[in-house]
Protein backbone atom coordinates (compact mmCIF):
# COMPACT_ATOMS: atom_id res chain seq x y z
CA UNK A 1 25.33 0.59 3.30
CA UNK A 2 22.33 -2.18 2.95
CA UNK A 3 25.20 -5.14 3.76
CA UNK A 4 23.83 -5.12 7.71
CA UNK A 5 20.18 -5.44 6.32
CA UNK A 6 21.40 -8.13 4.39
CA UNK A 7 22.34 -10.17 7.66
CA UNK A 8 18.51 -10.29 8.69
CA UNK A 9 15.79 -12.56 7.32
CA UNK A 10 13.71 -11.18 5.18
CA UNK A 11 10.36 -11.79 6.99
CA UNK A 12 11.44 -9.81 10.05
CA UNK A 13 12.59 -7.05 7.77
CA UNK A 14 9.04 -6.87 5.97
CA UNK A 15 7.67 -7.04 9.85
CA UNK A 16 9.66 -3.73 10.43
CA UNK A 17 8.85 -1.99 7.27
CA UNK A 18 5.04 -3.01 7.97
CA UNK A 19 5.57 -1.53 11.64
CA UNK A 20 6.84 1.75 10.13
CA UNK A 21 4.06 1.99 7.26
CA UNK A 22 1.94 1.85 10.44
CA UNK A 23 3.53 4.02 12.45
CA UNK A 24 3.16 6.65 9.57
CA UNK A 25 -0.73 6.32 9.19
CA UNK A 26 -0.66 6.96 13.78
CA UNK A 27 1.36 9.54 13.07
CA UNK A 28 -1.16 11.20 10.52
CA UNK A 29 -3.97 9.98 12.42
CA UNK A 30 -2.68 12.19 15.38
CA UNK A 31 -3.30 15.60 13.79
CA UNK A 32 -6.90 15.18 15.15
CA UNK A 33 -5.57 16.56 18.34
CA UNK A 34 -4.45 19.87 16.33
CA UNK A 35 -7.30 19.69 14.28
CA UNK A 36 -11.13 19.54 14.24
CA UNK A 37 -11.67 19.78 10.41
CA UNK A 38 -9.93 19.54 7.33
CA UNK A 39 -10.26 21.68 3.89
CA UNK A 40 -11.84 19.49 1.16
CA UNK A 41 -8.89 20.79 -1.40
CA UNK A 42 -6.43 19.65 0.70
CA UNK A 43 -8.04 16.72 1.63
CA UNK A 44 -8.43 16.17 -2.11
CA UNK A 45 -5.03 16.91 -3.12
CA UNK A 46 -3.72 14.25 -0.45
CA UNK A 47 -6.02 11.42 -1.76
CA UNK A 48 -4.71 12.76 -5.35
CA UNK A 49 -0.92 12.13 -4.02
CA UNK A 50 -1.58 9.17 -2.09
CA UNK A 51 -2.34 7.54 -5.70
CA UNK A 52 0.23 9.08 -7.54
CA UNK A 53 2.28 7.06 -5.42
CA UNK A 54 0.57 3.56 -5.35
CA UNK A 55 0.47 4.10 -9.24
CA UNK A 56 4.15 4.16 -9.46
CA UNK A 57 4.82 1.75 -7.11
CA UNK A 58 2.95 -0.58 -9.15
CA UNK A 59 4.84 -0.23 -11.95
CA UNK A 60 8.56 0.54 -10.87
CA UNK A 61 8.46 -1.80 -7.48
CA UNK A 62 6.28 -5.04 -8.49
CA UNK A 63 5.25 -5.15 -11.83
CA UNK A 64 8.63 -3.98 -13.40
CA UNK A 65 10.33 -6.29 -10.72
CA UNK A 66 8.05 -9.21 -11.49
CA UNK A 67 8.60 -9.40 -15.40
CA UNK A 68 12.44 -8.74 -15.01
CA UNK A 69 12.64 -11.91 -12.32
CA UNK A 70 10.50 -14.19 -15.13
CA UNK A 71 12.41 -13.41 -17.72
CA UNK A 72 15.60 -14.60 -15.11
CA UNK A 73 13.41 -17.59 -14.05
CA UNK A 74 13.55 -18.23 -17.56
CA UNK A 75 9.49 -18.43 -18.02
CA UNK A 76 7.23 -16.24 -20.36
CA UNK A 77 7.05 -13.12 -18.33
CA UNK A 78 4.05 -12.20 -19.56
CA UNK A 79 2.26 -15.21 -17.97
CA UNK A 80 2.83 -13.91 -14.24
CA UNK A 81 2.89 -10.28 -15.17
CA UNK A 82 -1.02 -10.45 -16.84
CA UNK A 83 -2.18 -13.39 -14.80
CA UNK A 84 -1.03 -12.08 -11.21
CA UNK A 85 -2.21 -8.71 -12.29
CA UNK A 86 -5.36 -9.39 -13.01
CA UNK A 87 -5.95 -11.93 -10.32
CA UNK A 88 -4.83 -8.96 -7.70
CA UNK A 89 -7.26 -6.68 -9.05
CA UNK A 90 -10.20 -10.04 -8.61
CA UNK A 91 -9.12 -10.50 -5.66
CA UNK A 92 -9.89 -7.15 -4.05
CA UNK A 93 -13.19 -6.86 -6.37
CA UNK A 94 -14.47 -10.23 -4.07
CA UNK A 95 -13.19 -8.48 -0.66
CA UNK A 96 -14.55 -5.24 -1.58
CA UNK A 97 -18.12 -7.25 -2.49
CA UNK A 98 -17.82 -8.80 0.39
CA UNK A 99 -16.26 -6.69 3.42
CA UNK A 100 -19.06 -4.40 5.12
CA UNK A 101 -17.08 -1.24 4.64
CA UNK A 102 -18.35 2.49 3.62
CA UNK A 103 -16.40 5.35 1.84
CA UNK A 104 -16.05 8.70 3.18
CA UNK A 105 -18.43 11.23 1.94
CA UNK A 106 -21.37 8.77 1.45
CA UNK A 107 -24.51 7.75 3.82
CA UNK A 108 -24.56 4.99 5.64
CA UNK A 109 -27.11 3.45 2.94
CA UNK A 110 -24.25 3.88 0.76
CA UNK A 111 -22.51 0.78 2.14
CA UNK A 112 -20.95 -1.67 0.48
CA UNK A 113 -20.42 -5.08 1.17
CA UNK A 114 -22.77 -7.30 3.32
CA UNK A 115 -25.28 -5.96 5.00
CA UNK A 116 -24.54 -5.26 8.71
CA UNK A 117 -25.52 -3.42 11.64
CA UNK A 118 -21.94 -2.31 12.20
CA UNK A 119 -21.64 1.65 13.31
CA UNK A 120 -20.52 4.34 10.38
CA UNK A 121 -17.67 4.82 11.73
CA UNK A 122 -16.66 1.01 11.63
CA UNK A 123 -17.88 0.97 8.21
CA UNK A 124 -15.85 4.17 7.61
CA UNK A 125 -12.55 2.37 8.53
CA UNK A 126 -13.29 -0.67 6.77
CA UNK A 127 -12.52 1.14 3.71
CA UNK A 128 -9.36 2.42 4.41
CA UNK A 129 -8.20 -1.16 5.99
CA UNK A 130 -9.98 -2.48 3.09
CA UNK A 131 -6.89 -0.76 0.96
CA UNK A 132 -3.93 -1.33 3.34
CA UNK A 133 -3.96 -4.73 3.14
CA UNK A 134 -2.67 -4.95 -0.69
CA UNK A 135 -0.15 -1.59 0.35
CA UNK A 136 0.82 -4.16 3.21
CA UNK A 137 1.56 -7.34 1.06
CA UNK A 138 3.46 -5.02 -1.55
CA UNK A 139 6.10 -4.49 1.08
CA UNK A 140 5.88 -8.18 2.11
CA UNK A 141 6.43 -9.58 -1.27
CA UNK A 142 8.92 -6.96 -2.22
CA UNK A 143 11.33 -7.88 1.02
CA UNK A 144 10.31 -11.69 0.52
CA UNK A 145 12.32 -11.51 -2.58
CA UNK A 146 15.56 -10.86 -0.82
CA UNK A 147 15.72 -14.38 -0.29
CA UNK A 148 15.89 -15.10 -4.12
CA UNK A 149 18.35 -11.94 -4.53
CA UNK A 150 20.65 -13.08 -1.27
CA UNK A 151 20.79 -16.87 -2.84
CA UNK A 152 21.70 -15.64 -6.63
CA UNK A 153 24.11 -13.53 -5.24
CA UNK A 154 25.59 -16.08 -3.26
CA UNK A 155 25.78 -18.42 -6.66
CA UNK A 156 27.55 -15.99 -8.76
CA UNK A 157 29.58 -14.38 -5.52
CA UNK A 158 28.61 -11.01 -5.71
CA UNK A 159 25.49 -8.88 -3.73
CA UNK A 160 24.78 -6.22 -6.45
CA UNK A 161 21.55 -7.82 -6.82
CA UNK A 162 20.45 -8.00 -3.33
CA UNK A 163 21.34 -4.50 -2.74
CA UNK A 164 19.25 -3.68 -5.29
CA UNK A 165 16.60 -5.45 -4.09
CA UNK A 166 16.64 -4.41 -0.82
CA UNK A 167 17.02 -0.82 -2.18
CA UNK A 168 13.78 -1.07 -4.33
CA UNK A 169 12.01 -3.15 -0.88
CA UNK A 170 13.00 0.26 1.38
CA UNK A 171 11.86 2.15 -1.52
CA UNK A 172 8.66 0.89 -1.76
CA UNK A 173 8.09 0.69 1.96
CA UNK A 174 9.30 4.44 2.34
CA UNK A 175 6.56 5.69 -0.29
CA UNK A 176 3.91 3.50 0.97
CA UNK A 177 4.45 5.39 4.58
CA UNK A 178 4.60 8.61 3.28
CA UNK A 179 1.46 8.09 1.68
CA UNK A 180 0.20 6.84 4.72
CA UNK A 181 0.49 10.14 6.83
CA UNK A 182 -2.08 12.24 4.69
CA UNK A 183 -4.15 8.64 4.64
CA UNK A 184 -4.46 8.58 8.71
CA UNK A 185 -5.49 12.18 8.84
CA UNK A 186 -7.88 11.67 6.00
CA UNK A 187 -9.35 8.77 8.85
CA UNK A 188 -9.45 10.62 11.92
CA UNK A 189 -9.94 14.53 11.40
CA UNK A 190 -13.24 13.40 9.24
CA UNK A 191 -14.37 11.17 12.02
CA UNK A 192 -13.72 13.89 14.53
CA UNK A 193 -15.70 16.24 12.58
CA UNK A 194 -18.99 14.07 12.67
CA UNK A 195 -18.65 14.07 16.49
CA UNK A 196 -16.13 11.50 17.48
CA UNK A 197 -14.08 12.40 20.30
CA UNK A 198 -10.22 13.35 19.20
CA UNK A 199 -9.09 10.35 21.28
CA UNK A 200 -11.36 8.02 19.92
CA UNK A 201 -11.04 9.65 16.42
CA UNK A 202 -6.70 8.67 16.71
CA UNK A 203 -7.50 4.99 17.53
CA UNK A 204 -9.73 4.44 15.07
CA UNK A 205 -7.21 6.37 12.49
CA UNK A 206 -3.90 4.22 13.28
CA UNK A 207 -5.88 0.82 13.85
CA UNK A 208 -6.74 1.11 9.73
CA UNK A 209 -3.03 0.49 9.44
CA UNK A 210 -2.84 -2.75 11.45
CA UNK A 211 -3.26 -4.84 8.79
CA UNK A 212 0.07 -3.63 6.99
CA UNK A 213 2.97 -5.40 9.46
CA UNK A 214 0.44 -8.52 9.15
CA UNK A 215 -0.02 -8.74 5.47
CA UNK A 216 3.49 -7.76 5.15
CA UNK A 217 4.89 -10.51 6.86
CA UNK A 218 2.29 -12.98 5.00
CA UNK A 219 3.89 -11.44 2.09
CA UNK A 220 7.24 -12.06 2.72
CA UNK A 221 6.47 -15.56 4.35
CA UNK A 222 5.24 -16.60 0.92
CA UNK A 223 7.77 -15.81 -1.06
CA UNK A 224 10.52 -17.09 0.79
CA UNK A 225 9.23 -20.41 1.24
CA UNK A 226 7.97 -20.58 -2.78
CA UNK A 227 10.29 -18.75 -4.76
CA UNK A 228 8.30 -19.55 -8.18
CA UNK A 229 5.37 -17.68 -7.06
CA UNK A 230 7.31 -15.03 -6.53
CA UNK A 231 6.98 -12.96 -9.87
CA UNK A 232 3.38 -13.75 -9.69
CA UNK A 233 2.65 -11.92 -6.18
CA UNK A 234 4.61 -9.32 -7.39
CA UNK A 235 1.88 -9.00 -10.11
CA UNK A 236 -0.47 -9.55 -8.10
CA UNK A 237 0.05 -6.50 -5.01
CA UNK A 238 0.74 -4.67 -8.17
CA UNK A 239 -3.06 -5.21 -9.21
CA UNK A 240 -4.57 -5.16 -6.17
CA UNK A 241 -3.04 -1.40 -5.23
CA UNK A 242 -4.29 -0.66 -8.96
CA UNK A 243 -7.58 -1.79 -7.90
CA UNK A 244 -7.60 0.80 -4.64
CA UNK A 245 -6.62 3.54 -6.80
CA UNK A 246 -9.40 2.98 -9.69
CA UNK A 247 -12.21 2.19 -7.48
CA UNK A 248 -11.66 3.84 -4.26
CA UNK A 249 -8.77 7.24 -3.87
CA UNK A 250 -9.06 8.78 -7.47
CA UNK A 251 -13.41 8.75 -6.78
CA UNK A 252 -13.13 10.05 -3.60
CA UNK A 253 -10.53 12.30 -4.56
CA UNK A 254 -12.71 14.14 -7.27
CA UNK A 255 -15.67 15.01 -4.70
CA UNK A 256 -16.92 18.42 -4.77
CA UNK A 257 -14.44 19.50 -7.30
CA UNK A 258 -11.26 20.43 -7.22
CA UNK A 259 -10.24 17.57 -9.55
CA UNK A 260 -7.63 19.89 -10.77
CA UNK A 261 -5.54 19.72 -6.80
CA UNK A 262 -6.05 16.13 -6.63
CA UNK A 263 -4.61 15.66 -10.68
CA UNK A 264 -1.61 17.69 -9.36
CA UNK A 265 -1.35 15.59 -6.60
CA UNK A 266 -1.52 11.97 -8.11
CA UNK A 267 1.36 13.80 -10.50
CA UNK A 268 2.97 14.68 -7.16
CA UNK A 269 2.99 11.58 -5.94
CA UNK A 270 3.78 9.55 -8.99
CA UNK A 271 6.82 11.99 -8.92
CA UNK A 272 7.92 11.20 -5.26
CA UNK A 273 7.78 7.31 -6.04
CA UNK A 274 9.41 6.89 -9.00
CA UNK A 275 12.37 9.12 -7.27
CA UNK A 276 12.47 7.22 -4.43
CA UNK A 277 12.87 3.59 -6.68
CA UNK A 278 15.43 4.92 -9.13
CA UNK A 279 17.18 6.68 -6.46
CA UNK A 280 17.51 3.33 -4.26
CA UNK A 281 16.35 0.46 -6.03
């Protein structure tokens, strides 16, 4: 069924999946019209299964992906793995210093990054852009590897691997949109709430989500063109997503309790992933 997909280059493919990952966080981003407010446990629980799922995309989309295509490139797979890994994770610690940006919940004096005179509710949607940039390369990198799939199966004649690649890539893209609904309402409805009108609240909820289609297609551009870097940005989306979870959902998803909701929905989520990859990938 993936044998049309297969026909188109892998950059425009990661541009598509980017567009759709976007077009998920709009689409969550316009239940401020239906609503003014949103219940902290739910809010909670969504944070909860929005890192359930970058969790297990980590693991079953890059980093499993990453080692496996080492090991074929015949190198020490524990090189990229631990090296891209870790230099994802440093490389969102340095944005994060240095990107005015301020999480939901806090004061403005709570912001992080450099100082600015930027509005709250620019800092407030730094964050979340802050995070879809690594969710955005993910799907990048992951459909950038077609291009090593589509040329080893055209060595050994036969597309199993591509398909499977391409399965995992739609996989991956498919969980990082559905995470991205409950992420675009967690935008808006909170800036509606502080006095934002529902209009204005919607545009600044989808435009955290812009970044996704770009640093998808930078992504996939980067891979294609150097396939030996490939296992290493695997490793490294993989530890930059691992990054936004640690530092940034699971916090803000343990705010005035309920830790138990968001627990069940990082499970949740974690559950929805890793079905989604075996199922396709």
């Amino acid at each position: 069924m993936f044998d049309s997909l297969l026909s188109i280059n892998p950059v425009l493919l990661a541009l598509f999946a980017g567009l759709f990952t976007w077009g998920l966080t709009a689409l969550g981003a316009a239940l401020v019209f239906f609503f003014k407010s949103i219940n902290q446990k739910i809010l909670n629980a969504m944070l909860g299964f929005a890192s359930g799922i970058m969790i297990a995309a980590s693991f079953w989309s890059l980093l499993n992906p990453a080692i496996a295509m080492a090991e074929e490139m015949g190198a020490n797979p524990l090189i990229p793995a631990v090296f891209g890994f870790l230099g994802g994770g440093l490389f969102l610690y340095l944005v994060d210093r240095l990107l005015p940006h301020l999480h939901m919940g806090l004061d403005r004096s709570k912001a992080e990054g450099i100082k600015t005179s930027w509005q709250r509710s620019i800092l407030l949607v730094m964050a979340i852009t802050l995070h879809n940039i690594p969710e955005g390369l993910a799907v990048g990198v992951a459909f950038g590897a077609l291009g090593t799939a589509l040329t080893a199966a055209g060595a050994s004649g036969g597309a199993a691997a591509a398909a499977a690649s391409l399965g995992g890539a739609i996989a991956l893209a498919l969980g990082i949109g559905i995470q991205n609904f409950p992420e675009g309402a967690a935008v808006s409805i909170p800036l509606r709430r502080e006095g934002m009108s529902r209009r204005k609240s919607f545009w600044y909820g989808q435009a955290s989500g812009i970044v996704e289609p770009l640093s998808a297609v930078l992504g996939a551009a980067l891979v294609v063109f150097i396939h030996p870097v490939l296992p290493y940005a695997l490793a490294f989306a993989a530890g930059a997503m691992i990054y936004v979870v640690v530092e940034e959902l699971i916090p803000e998803a343990q705010q005035n309790g309920s830790s138990d909701l968001s627990s069940l929905g990082a499970m949740a989520g974690f559950a929805v992933m890793m079905l989604l990859d075996v199922a396709l990938g």
